[in-house]
PDB file of N, CA and C in Angstrom:
ATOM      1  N   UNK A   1    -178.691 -84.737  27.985  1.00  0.00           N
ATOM      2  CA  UNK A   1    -180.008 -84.558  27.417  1.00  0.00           C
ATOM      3  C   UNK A   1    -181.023 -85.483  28.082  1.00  0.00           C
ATOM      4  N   UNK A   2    -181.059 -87.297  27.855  1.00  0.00           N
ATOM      5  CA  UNK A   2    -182.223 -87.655  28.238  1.00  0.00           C
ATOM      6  C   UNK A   2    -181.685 -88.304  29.949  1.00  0.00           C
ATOM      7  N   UNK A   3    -182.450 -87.929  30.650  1.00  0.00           N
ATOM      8  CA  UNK A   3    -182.251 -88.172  31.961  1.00  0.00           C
ATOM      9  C   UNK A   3    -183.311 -89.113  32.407  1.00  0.00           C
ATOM     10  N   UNK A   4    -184.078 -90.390  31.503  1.00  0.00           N
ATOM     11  CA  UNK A   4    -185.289 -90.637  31.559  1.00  0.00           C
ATOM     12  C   UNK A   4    -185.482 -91.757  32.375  1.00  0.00           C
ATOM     13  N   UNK A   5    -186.239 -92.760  32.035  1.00  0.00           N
ATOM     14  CA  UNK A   5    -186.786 -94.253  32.871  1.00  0.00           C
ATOM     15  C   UNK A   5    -185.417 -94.842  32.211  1.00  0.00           C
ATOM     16  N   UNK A   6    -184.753 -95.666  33.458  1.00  0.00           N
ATOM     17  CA  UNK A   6    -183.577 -96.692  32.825  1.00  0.00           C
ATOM     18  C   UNK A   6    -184.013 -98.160  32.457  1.00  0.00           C
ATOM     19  N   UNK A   7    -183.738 -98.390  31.640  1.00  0.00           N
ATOM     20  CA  UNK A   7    -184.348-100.055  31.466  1.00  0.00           C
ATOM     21  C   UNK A   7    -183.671-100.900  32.439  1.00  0.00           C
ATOM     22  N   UNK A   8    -184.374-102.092  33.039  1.00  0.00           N
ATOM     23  CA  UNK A   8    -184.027-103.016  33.701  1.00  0.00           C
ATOM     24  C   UNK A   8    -184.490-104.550  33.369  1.00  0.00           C
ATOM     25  N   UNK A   9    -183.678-105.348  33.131  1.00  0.00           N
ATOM     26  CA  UNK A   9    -183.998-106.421  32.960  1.00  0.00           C
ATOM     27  C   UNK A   9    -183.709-107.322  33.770  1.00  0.00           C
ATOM     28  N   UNK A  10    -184.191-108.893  33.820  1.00  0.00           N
ATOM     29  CA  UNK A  10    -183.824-110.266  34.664  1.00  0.00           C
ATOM     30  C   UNK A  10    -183.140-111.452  34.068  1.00  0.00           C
ATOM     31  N   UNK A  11    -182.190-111.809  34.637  1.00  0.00           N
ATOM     32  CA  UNK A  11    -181.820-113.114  33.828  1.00  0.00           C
ATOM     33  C   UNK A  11    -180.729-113.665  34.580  1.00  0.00           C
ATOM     34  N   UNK A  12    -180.098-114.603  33.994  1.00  0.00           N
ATOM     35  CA  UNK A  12    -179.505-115.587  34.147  1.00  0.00           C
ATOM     36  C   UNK A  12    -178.062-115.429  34.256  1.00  0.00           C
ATOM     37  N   UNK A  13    -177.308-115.886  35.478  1.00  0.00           N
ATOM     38  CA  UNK A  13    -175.816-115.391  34.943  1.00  0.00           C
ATOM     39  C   UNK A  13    -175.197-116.658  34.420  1.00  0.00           C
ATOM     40  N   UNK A  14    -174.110-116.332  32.967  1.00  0.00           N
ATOM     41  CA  UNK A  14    -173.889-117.566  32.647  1.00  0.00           C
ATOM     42  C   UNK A  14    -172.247-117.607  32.642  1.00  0.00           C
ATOM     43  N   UNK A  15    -171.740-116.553  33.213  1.00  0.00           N
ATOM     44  CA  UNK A  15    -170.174-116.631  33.463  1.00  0.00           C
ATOM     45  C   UNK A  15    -169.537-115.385  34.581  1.00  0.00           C
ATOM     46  N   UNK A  16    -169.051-116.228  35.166  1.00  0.00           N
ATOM     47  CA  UNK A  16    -168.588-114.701  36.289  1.00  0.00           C
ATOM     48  C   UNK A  16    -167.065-114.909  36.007  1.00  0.00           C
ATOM     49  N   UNK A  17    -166.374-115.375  35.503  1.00  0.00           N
ATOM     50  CA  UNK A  17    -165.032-115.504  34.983  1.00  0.00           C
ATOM     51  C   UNK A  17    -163.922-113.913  35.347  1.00  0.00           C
ATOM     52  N   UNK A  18    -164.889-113.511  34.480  1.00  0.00           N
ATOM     53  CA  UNK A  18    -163.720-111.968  35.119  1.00  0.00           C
ATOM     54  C   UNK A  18    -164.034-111.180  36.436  1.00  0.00           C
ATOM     55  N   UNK A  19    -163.023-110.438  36.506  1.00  0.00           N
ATOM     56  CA  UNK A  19    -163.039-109.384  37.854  1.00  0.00           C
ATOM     57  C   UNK A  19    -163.887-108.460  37.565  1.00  0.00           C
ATOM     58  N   UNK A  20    -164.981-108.484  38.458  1.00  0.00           N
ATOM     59  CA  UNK A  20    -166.287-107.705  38.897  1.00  0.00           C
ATOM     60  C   UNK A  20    -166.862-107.204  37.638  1.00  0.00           C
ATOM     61  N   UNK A  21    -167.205-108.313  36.928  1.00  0.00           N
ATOM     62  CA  UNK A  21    -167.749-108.353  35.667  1.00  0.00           C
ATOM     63  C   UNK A  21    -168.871-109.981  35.528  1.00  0.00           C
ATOM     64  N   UNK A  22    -170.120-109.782  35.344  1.00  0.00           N
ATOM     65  CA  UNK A  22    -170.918-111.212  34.958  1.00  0.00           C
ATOM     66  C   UNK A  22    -171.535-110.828  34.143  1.00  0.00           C
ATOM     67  N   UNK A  23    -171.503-111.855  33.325  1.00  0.00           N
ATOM     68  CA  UNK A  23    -172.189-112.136  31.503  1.00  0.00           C
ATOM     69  C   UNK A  23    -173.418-113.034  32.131  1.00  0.00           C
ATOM     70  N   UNK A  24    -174.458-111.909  31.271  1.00  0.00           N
ATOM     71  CA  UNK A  24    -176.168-112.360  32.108  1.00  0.00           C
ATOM     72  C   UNK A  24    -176.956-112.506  30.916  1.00  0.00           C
ATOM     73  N   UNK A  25    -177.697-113.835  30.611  1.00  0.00           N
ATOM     74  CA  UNK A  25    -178.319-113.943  29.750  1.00  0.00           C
ATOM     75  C   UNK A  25    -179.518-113.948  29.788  1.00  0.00           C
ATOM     76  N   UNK A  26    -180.521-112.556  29.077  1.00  0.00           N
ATOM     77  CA  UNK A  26    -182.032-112.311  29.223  1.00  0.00           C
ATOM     78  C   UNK A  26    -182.946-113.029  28.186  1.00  0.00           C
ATOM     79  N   UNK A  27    -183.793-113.513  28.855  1.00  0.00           N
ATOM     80  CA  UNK A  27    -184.676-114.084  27.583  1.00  0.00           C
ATOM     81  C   UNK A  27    -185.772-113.391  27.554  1.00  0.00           C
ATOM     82  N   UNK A  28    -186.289-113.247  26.076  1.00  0.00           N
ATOM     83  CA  UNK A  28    -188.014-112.792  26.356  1.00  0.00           C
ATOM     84  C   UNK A  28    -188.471-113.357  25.629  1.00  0.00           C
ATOM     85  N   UNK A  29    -190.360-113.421  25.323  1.00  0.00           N
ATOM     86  CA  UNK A  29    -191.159-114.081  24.115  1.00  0.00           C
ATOM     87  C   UNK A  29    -191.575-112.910  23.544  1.00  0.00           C
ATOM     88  N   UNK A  30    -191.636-112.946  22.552  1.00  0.00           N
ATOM     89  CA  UNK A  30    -191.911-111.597  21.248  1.00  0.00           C
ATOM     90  C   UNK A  30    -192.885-113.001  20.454  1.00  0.00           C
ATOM     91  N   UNK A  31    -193.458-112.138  19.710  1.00  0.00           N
ATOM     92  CA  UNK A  31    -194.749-112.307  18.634  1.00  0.00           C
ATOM     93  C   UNK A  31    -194.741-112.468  17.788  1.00  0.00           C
ATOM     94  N   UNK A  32    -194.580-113.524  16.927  1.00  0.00           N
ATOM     95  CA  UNK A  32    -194.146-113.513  15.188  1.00  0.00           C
ATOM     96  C   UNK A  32    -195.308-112.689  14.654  1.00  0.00           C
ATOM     97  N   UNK A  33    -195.215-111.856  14.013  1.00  0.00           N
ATOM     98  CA  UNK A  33    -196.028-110.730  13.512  1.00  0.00           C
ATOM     99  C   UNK A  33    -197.299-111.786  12.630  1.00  0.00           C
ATOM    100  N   UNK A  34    -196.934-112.884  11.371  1.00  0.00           N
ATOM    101  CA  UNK A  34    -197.687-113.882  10.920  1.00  0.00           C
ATOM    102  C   UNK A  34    -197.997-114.567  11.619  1.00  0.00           C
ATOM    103  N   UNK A  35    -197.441-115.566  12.350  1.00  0.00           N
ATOM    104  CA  UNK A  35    -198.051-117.040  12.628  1.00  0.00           C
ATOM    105  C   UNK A  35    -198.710-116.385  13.878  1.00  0.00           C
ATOM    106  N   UNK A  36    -198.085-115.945  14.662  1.00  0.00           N
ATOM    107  CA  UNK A  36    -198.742-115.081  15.966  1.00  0.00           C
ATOM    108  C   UNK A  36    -198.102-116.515  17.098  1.00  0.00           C
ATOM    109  N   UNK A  37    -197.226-117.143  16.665  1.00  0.00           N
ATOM    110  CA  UNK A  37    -196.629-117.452  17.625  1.00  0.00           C
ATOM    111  C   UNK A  37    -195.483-117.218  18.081  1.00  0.00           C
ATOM    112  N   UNK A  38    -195.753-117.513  20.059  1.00  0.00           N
ATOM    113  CA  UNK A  38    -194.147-116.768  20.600  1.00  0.00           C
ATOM    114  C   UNK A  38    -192.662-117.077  20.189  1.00  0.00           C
ATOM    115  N   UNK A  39    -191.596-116.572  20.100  1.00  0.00           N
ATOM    116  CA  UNK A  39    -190.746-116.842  19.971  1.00  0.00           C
ATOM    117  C   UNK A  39    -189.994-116.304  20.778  1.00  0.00           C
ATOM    118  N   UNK A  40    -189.007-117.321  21.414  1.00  0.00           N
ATOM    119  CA  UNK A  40    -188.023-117.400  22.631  1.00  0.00           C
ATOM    120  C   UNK A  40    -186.885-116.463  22.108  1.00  0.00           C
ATOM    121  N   UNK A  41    -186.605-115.380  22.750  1.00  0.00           N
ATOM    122  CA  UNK A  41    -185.161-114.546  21.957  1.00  0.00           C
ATOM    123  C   UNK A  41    -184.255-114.417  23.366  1.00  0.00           C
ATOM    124  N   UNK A  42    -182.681-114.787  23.079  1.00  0.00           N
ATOM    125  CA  UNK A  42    -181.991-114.639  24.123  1.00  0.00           C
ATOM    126  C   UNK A  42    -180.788-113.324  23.916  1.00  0.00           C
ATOM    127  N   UNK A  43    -180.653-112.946  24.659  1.00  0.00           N
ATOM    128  CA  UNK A  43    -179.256-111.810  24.773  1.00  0.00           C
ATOM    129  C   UNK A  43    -178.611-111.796  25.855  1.00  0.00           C
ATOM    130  N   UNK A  44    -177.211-111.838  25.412  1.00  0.00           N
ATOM    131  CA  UNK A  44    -175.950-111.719  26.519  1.00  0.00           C
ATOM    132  C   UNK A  44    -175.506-110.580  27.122  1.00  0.00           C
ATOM    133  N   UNK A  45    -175.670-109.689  28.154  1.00  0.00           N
ATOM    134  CA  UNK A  45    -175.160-108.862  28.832  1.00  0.00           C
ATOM    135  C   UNK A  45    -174.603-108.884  29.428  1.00  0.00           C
ATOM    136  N   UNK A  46    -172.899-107.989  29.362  1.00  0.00           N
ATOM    137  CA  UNK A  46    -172.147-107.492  30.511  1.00  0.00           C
ATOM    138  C   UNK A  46    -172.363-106.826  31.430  1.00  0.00           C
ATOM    139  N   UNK A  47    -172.389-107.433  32.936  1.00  0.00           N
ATOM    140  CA  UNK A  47    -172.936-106.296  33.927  1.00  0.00           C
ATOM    141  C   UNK A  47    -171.712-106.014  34.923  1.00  0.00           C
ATOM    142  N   UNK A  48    -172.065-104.988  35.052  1.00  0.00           N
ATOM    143  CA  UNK A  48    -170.563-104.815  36.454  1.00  0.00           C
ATOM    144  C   UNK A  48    -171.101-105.196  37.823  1.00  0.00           C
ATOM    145  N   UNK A  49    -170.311-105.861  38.393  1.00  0.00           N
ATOM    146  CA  UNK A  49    -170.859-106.385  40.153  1.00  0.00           C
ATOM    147  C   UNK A  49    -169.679-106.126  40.427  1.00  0.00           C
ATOM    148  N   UNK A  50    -169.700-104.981  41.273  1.00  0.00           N
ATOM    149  CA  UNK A  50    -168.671-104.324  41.827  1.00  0.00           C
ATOM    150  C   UNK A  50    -168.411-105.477  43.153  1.00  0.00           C
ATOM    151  N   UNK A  51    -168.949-105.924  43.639  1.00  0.00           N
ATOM    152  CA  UNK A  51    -168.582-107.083  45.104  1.00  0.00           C
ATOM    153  C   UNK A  51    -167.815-108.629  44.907  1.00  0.00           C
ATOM    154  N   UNK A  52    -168.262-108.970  43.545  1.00  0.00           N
ATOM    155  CA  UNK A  52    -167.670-110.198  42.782  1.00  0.00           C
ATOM    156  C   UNK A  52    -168.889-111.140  43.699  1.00  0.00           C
ATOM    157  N   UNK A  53    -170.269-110.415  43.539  1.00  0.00           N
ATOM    158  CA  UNK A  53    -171.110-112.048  44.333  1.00  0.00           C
ATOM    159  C   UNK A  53    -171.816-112.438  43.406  1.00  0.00           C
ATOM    160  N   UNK A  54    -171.866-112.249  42.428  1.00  0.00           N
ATOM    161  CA  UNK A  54    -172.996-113.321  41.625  1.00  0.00           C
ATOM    162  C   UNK A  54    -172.177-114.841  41.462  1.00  0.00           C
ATOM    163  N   UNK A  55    -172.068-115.557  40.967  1.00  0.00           N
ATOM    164  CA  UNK A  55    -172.005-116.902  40.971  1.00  0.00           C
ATOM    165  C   UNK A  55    -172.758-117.434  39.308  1.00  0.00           C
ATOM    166  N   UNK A  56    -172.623-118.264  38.651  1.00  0.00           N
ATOM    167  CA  UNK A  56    -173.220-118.999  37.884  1.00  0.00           C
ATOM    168  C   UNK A  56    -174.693-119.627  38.001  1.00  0.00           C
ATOM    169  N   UNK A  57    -175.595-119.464  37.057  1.00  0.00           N
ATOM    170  CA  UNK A  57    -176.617-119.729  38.028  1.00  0.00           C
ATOM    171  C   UNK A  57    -177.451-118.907  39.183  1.00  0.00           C
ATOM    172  N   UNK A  58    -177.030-117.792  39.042  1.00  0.00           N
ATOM    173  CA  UNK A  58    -178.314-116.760  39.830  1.00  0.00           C
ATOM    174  C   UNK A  58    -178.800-116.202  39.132  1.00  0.00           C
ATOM    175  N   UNK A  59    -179.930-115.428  39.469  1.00  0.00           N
ATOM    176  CA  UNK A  59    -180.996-114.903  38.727  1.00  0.00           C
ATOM    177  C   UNK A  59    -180.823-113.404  38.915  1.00  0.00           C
ATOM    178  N   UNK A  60    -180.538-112.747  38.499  1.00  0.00           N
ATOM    179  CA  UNK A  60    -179.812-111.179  38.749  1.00  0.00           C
ATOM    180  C   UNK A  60    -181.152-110.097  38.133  1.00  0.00           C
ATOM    181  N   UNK A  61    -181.171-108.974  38.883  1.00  0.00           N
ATOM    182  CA  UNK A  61    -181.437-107.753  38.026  1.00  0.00           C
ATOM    183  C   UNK A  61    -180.549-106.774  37.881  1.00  0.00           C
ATOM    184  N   UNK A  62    -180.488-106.849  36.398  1.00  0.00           N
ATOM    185  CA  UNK A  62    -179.383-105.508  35.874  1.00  0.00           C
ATOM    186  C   UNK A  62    -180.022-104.169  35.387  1.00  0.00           C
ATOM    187  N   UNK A  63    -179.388-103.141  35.352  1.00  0.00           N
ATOM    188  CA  UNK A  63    -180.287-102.151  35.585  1.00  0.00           C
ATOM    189  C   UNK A  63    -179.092-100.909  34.377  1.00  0.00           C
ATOM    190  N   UNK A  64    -179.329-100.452  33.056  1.00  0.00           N
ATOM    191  CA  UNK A  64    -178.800 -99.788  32.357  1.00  0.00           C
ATOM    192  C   UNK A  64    -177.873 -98.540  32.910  1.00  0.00           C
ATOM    193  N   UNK A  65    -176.745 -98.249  32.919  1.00  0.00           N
ATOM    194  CA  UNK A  65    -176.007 -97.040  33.385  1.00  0.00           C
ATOM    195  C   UNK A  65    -175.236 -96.727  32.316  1.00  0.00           C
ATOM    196  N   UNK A  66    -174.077 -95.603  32.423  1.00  0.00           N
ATOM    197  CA  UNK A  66    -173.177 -95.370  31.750  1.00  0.00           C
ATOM    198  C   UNK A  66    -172.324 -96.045  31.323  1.00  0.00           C
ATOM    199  N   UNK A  67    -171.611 -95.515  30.474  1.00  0.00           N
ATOM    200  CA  UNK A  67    -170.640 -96.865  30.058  1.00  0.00           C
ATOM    201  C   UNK A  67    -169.516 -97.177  31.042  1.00  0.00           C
ATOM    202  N   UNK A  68    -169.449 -98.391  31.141  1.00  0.00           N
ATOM    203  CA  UNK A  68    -168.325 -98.632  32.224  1.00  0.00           C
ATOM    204  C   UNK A  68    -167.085 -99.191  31.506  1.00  0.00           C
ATOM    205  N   UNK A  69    -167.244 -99.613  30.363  1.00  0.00           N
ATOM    206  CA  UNK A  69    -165.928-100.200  29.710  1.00  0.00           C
ATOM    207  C   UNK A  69    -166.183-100.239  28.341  1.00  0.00           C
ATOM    208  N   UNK A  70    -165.786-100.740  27.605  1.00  0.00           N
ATOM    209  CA  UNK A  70    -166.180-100.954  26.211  1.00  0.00           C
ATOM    210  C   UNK A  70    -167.507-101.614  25.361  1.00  0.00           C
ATOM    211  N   UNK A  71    -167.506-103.020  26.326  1.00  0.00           N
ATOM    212  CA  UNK A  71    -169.046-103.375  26.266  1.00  0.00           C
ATOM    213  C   UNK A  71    -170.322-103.914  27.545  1.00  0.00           C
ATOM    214  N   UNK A  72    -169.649-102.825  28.617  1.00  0.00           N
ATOM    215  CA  UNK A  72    -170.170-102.777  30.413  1.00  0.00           C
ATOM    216  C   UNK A  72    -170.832-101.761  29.980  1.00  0.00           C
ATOM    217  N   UNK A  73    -172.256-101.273  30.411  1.00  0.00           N
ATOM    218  CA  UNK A  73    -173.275-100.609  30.161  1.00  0.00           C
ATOM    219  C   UNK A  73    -174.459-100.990  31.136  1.00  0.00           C
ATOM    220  N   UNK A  74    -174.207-102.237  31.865  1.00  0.00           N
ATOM    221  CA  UNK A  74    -174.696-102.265  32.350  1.00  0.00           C
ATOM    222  C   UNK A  74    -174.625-102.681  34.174  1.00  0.00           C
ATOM    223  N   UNK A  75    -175.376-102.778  35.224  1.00  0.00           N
ATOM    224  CA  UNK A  75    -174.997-102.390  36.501  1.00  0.00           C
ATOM    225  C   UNK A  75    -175.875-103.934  37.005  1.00  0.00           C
ATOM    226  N   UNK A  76    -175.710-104.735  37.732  1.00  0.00           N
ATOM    227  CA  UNK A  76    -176.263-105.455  38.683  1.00  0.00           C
ATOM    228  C   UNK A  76    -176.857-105.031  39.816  1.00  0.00           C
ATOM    229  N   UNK A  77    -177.830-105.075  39.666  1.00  0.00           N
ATOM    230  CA  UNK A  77    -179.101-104.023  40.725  1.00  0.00           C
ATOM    231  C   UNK A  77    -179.629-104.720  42.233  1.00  0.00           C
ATOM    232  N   UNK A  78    -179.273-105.860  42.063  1.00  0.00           N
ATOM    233  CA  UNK A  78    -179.703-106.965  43.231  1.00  0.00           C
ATOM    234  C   UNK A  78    -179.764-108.662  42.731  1.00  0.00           C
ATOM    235  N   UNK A  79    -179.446-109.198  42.960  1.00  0.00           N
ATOM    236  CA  UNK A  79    -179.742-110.515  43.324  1.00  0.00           C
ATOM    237  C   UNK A  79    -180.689-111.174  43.605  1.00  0.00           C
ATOM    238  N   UNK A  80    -181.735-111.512  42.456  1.00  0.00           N
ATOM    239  CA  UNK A  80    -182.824-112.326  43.008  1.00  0.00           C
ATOM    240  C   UNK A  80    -182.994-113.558  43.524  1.00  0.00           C
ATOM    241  N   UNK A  81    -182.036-114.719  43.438  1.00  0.00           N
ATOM    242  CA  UNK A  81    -181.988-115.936  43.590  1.00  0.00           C
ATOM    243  C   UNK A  81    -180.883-116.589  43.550  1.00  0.00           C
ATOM    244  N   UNK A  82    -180.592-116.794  44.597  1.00  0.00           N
ATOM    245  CA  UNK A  82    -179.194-117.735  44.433  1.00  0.00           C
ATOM    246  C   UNK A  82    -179.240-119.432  43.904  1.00  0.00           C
ATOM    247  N   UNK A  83    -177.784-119.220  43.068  1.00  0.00           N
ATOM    248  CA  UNK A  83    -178.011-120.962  42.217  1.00  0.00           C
ATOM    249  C   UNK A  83    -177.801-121.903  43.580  1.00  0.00           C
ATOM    250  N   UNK A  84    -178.597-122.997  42.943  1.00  0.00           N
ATOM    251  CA  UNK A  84    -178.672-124.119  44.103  1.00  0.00           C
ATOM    252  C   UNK A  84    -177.193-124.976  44.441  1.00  0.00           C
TER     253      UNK A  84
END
């Protein structure tokens, strides 16, 4: 059915531990609806990196696909920054 815009997000990888699998943590600022101030929200994503190159510490874009495993849904799209 929907064949539409895929979401893509940026963030942080904070474990490459398994095989061609990195846990990427996105942050954004959202709007407290009252005070009208930002608030920092974080989420953990499984991404598949089929090459095993991310590393701890890079700055990744992951990019939404099919399901790849139970909680893999999502794809590593490029590599923005390698950790120092």
């Amino acid at each position: 059915m929907g064949r539409g815009i895929k979401k893509t997000f940026e963030g942080i990888v904070v474990s490459d531990k398994m095989d061609k699998t990195v846990v990427v943590m996105v942050e954004r600022l959202i709007k407290h609806p009252r005070t009208a101030k930002y608030i920092r929200r974080r989420k953990k994503f499984m991404a598949h990196d089929e090459r095993n190159e991310c590393k701890i510490g890079d700055k990744v874009q992951i990019i939404e696909s099919r399901p790849i495993s139970r909680h893999k849904h999502w794809r590593v799209l490029k590599i923005l920054e390698k950790a120092k």
